[in-house]
C-alpha atoms as a PDB file:
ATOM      1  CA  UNK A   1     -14.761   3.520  -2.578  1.00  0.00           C
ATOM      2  CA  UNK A   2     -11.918   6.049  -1.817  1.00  0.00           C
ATOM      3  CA  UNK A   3     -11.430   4.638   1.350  1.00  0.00           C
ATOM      4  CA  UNK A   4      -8.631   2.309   0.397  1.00  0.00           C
ATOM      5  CA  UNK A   5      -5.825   1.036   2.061  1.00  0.00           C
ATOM      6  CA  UNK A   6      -3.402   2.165  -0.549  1.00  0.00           C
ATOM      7  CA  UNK A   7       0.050   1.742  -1.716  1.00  0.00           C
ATOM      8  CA  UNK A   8       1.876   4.474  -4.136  1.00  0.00           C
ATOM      9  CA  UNK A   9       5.576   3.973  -5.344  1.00  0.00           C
ATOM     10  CA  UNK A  10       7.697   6.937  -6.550  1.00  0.00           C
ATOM     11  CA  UNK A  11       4.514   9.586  -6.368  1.00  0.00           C
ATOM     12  CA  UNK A  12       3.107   7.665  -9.198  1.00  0.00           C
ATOM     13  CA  UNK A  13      -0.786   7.841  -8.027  1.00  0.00           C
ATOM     14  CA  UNK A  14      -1.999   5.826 -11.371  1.00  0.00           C
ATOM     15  CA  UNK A  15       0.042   2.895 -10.260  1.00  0.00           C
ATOM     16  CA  UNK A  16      -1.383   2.882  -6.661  1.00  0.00           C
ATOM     17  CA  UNK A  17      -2.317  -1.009  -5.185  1.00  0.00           C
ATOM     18  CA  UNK A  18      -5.239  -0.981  -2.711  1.00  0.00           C
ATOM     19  CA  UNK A  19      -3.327  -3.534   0.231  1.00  0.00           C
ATOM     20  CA  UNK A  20      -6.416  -4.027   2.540  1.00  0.00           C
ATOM     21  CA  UNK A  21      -7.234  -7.420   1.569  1.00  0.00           C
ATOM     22  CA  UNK A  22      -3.347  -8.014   3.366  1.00  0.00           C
ATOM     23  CA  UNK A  23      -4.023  -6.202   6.523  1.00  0.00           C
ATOM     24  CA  UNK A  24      -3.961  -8.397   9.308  1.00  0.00           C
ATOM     25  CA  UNK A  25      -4.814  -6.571  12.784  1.00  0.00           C
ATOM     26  CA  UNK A  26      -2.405  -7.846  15.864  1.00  0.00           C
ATOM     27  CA  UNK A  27      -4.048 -10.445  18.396  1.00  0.00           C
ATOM     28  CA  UNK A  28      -6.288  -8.057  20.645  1.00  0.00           C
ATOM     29  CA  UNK A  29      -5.917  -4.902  19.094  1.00  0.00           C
ATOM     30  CA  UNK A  30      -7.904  -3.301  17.018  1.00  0.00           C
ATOM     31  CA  UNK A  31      -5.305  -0.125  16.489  1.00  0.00           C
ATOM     32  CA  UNK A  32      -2.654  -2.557  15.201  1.00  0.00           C
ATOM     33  CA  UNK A  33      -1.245  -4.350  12.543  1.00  0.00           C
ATOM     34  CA  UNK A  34       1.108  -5.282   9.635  1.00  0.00           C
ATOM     35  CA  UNK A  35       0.421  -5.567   5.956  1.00  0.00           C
ATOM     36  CA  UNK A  36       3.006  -7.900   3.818  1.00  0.00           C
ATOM     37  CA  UNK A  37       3.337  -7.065  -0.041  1.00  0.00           C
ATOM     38  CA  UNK A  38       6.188  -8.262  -2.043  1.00  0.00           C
ATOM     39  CA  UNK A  39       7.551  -4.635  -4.153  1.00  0.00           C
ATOM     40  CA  UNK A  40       8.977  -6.393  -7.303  1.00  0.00           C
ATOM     41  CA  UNK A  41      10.111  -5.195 -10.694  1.00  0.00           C
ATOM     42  CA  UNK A  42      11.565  -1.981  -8.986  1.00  0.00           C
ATOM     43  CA  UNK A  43      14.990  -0.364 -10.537  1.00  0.00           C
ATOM     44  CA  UNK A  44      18.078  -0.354  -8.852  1.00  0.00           C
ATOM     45  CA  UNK A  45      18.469   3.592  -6.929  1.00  0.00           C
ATOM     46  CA  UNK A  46      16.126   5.843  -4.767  1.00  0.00           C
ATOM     47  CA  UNK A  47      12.766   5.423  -4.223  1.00  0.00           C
ATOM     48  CA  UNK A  48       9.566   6.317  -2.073  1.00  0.00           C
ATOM     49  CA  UNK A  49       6.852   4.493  -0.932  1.00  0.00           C
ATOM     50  CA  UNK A  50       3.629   6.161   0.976  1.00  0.00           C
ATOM     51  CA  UNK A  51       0.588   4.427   2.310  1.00  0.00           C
ATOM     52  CA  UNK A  52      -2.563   5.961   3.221  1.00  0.00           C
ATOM     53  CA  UNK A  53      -5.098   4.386   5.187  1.00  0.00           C
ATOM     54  CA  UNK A  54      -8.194   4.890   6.724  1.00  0.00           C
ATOM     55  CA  UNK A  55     -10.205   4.101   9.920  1.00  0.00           C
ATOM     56  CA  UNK A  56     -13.981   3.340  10.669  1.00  0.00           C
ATOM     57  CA  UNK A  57     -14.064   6.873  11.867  1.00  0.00           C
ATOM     58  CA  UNK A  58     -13.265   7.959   8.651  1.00  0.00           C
ATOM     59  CA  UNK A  59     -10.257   9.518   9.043  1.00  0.00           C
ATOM     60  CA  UNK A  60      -7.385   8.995   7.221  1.00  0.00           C
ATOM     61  CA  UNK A  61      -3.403   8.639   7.766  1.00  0.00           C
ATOM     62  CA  UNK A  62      -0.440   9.007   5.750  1.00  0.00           C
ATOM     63  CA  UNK A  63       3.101   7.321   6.318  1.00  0.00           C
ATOM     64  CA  UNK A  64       5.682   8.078   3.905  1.00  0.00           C
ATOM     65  CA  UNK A  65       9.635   5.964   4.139  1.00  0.00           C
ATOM     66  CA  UNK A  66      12.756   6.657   1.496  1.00  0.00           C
ATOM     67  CA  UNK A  67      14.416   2.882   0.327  1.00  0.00           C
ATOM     68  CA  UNK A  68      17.174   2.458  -1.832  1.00  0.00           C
ATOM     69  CA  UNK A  69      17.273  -0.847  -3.828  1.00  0.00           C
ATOM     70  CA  UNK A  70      21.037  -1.805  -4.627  1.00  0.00           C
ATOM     71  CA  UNK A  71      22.155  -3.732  -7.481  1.00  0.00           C
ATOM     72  CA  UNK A  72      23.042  -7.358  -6.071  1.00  0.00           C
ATOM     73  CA  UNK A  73      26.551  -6.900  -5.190  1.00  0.00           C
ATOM     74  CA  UNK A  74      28.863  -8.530  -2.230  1.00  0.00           C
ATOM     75  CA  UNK A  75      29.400  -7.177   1.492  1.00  0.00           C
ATOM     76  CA  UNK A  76      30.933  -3.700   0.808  1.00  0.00           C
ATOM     77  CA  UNK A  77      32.823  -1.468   3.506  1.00  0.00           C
ATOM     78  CA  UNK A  78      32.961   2.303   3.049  1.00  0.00           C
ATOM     79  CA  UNK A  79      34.330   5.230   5.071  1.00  0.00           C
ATOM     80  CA  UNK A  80      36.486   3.193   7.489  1.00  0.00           C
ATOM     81  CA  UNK A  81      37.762   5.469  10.302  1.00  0.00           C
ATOM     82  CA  UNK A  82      38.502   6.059  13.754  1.00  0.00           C
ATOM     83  CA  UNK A  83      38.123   8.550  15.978  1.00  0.00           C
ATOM     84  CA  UNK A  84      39.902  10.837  17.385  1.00  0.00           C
ATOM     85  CA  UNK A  85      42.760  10.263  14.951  1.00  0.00           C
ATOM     86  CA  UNK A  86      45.568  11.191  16.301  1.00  0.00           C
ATOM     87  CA  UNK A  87      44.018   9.058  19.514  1.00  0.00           C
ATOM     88  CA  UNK A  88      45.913   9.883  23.022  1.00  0.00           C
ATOM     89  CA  UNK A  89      44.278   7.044  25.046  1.00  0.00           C
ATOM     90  CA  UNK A  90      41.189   5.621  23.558  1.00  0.00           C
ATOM     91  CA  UNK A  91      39.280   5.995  19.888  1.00  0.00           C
ATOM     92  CA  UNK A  92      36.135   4.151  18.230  1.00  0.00           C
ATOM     93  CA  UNK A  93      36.869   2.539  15.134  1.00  0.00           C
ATOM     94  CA  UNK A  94      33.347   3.203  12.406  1.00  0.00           C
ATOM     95  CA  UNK A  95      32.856   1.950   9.400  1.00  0.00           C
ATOM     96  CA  UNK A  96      29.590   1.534   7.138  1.00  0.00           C
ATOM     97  CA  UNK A  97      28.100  -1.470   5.260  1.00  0.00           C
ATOM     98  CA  UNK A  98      26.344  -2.148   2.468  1.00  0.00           C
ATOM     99  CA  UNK A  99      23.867  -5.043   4.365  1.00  0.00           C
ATOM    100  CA  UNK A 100      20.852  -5.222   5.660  1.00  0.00           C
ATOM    101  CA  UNK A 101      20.133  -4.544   8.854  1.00  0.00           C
ATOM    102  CA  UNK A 102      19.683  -7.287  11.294  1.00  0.00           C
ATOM    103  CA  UNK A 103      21.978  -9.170   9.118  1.00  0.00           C
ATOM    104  CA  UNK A 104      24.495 -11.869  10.864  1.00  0.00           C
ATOM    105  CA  UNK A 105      27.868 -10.965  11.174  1.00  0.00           C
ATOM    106  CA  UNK A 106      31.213 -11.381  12.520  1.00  0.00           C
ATOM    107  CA  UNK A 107      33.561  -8.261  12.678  1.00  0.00           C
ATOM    108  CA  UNK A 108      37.400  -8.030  14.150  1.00  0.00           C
ATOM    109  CA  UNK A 109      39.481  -5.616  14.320  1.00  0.00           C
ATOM    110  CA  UNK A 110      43.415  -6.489  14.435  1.00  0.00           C
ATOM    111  CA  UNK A 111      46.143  -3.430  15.162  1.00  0.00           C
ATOM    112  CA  UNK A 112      49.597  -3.965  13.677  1.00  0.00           C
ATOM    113  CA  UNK A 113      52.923  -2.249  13.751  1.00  0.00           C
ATOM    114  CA  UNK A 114      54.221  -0.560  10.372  1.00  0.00           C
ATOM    115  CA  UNK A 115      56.550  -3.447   9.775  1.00  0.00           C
ATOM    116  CA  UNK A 116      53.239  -5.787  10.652  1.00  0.00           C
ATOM    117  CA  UNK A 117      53.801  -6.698  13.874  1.00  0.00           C
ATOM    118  CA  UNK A 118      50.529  -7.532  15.540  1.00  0.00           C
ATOM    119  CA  UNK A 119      49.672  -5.303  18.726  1.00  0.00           C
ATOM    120  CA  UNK A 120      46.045  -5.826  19.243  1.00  0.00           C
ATOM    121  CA  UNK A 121      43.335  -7.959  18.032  1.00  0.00           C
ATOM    122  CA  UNK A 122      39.836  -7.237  18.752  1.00  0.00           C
ATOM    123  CA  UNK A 123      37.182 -10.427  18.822  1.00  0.00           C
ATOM    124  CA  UNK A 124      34.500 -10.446  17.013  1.00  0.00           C
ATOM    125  CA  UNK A 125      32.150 -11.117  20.440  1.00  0.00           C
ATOM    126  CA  UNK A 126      34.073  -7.598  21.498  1.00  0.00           C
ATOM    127  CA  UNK A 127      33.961  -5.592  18.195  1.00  0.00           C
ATOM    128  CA  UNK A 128      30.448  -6.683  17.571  1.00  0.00           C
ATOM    129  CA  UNK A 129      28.850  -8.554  20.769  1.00  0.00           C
ATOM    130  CA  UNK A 130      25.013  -9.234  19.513  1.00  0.00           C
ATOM    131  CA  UNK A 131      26.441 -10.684  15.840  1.00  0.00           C
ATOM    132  CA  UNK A 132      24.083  -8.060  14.167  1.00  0.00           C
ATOM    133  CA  UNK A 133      24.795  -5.413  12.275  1.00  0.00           C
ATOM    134  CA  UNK A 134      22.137  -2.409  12.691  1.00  0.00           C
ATOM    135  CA  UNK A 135      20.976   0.055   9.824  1.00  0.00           C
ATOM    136  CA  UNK A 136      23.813   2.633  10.834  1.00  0.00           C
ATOM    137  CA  UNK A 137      27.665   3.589  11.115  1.00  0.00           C
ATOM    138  CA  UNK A 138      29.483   0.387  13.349  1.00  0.00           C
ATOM    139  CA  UNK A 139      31.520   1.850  16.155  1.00  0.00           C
ATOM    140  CA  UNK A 140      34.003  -0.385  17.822  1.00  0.00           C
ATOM    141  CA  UNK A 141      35.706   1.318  21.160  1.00  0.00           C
ATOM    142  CA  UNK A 142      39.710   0.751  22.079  1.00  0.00           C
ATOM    143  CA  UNK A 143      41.041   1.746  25.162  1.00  0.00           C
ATOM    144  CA  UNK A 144      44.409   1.878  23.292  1.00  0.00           C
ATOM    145  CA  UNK A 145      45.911  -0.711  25.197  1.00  0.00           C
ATOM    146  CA  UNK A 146      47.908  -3.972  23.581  1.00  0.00           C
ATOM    147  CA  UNK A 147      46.904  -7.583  23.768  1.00  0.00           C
ATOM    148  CA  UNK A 148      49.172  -7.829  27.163  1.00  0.00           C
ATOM    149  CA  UNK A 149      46.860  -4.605  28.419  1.00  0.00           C
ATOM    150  CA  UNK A 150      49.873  -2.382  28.108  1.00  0.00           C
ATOM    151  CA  UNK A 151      49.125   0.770  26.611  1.00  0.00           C
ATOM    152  CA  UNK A 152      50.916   0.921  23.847  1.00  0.00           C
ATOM    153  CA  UNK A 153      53.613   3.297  22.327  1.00  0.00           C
ATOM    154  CA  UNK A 154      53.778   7.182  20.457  1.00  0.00           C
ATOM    155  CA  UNK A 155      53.631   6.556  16.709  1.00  0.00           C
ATOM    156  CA  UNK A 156      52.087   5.295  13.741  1.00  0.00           C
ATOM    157  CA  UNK A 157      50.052   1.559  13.332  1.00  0.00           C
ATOM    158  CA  UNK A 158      47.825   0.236  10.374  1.00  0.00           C
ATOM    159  CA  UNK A 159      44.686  -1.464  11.565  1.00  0.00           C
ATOM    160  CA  UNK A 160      42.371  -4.055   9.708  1.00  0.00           C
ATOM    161  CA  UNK A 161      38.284  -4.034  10.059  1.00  0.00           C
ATOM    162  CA  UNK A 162      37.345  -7.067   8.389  1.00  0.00           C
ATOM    163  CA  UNK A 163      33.479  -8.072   8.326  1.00  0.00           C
ATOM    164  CA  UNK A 164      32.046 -11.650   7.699  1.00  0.00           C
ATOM    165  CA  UNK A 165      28.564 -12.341   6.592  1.00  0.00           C
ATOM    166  CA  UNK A 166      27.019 -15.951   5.947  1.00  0.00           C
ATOM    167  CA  UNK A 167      24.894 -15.731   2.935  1.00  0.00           C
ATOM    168  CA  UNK A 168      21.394 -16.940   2.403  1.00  0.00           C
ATOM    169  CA  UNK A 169      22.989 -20.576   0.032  1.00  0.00           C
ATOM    170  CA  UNK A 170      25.175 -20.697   2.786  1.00  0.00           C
ATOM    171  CA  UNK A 171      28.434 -19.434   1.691  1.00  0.00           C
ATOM    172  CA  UNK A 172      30.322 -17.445   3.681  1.00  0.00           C
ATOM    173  CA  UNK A 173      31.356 -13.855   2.305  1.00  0.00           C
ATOM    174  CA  UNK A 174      34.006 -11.313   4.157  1.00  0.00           C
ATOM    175  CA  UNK A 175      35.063  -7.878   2.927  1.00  0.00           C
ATOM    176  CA  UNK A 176      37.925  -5.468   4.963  1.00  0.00           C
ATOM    177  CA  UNK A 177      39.894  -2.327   5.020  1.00  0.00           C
ATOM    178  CA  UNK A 178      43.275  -1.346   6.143  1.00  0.00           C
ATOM    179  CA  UNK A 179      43.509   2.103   7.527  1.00  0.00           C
ATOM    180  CA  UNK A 180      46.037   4.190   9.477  1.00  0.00           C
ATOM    181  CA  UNK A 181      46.015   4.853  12.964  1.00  0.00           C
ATOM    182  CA  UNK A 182      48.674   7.511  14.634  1.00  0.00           C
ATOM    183  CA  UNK A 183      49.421   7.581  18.935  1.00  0.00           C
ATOM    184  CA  UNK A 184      50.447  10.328  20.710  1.00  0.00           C
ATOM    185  CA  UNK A 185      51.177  10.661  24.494  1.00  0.00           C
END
């Protein structure tokens, strides 16, 4: 007793769920292992979950992570950039996503003129070669150059990050931005 294998959500101690009877130790290990527990009925925002645990030794460990459950909403894109903006002969093009990571996905980038004249399109197996988006910022590089591999001229383009996800009924859900872009030389 008091030597639980405990879980505590938001600081709330009263609440806590003894997990041991999950634990399952990796094959040959006996440092090792994973515990699976479904977290349900939690509120959409911020929140913090700790486990402590201890050993046959009697000592005792604490690991603490910060989640953030969203409100069931479609692929989102947020602060689309590139950088360096005004770009002289390369610049990454970033952007952040609302999905999880490890989550399938295609992502191309296309450059246009202002009048909407394509200049460059990026592939998805170039903009995103593993078809996985990870837990941070995605940064797609340009050498600046046009699809003939000429680099291309002083001035202003618009560019268009668009990101497709397949969804778990098998639909097929995209989301994209259109920012500017300016060349000097």
């Amino acid at each position: 007793v008091g030597h639980e294998m405990l879980l505590v959500i938001d600081g709330d101690d009263a609440r806590a769920r003894d997990i041991g009877s999950e634990f399952r130790s990796d094959a040959g290990s006996y440092q090792r292992g994973e515990v699976r527990w479904p977290l349900t009925d939690l509120d959409p925002g911020p929140h913090t979950l700790s486990v402590r645990a201890w050993d046959v030794l009697n000592n005792s460990s604490m690991a603490e992570i910060d989640f953030v459950i969203t409100e069931d909403e479609g692929l989102r894109l947020r602060n689309v950039y590139n950088y360096p903006n005004p770009m002289n002969r390369e610049t990454r093009f970033v952007f952040e996503h609302n999905q999880a990571p490890g989550t399938p996905a295609e992502v191309d980038i296309r450059i246009y003129t202002l009048d909407g004249r394509p200049v460059r399109t990026i592939p998805a197996d170039e903009a995103l070669p593993s078809g996985i988006l990870g837990a941070g910022p995605v940064q797609v590089a340009w050498d600046g150059r046009d699809d003939d591999f000429d680099r291309i001229a002083t001035g202003i383009y618009l560019y268009r990050v668009r990101v497709q996800v397949d969804l778990a009924d098998g639909r097929r859900q995209s989301a994209e931005s259109i920012e500017k872009l300016a060349v000097i030389r």
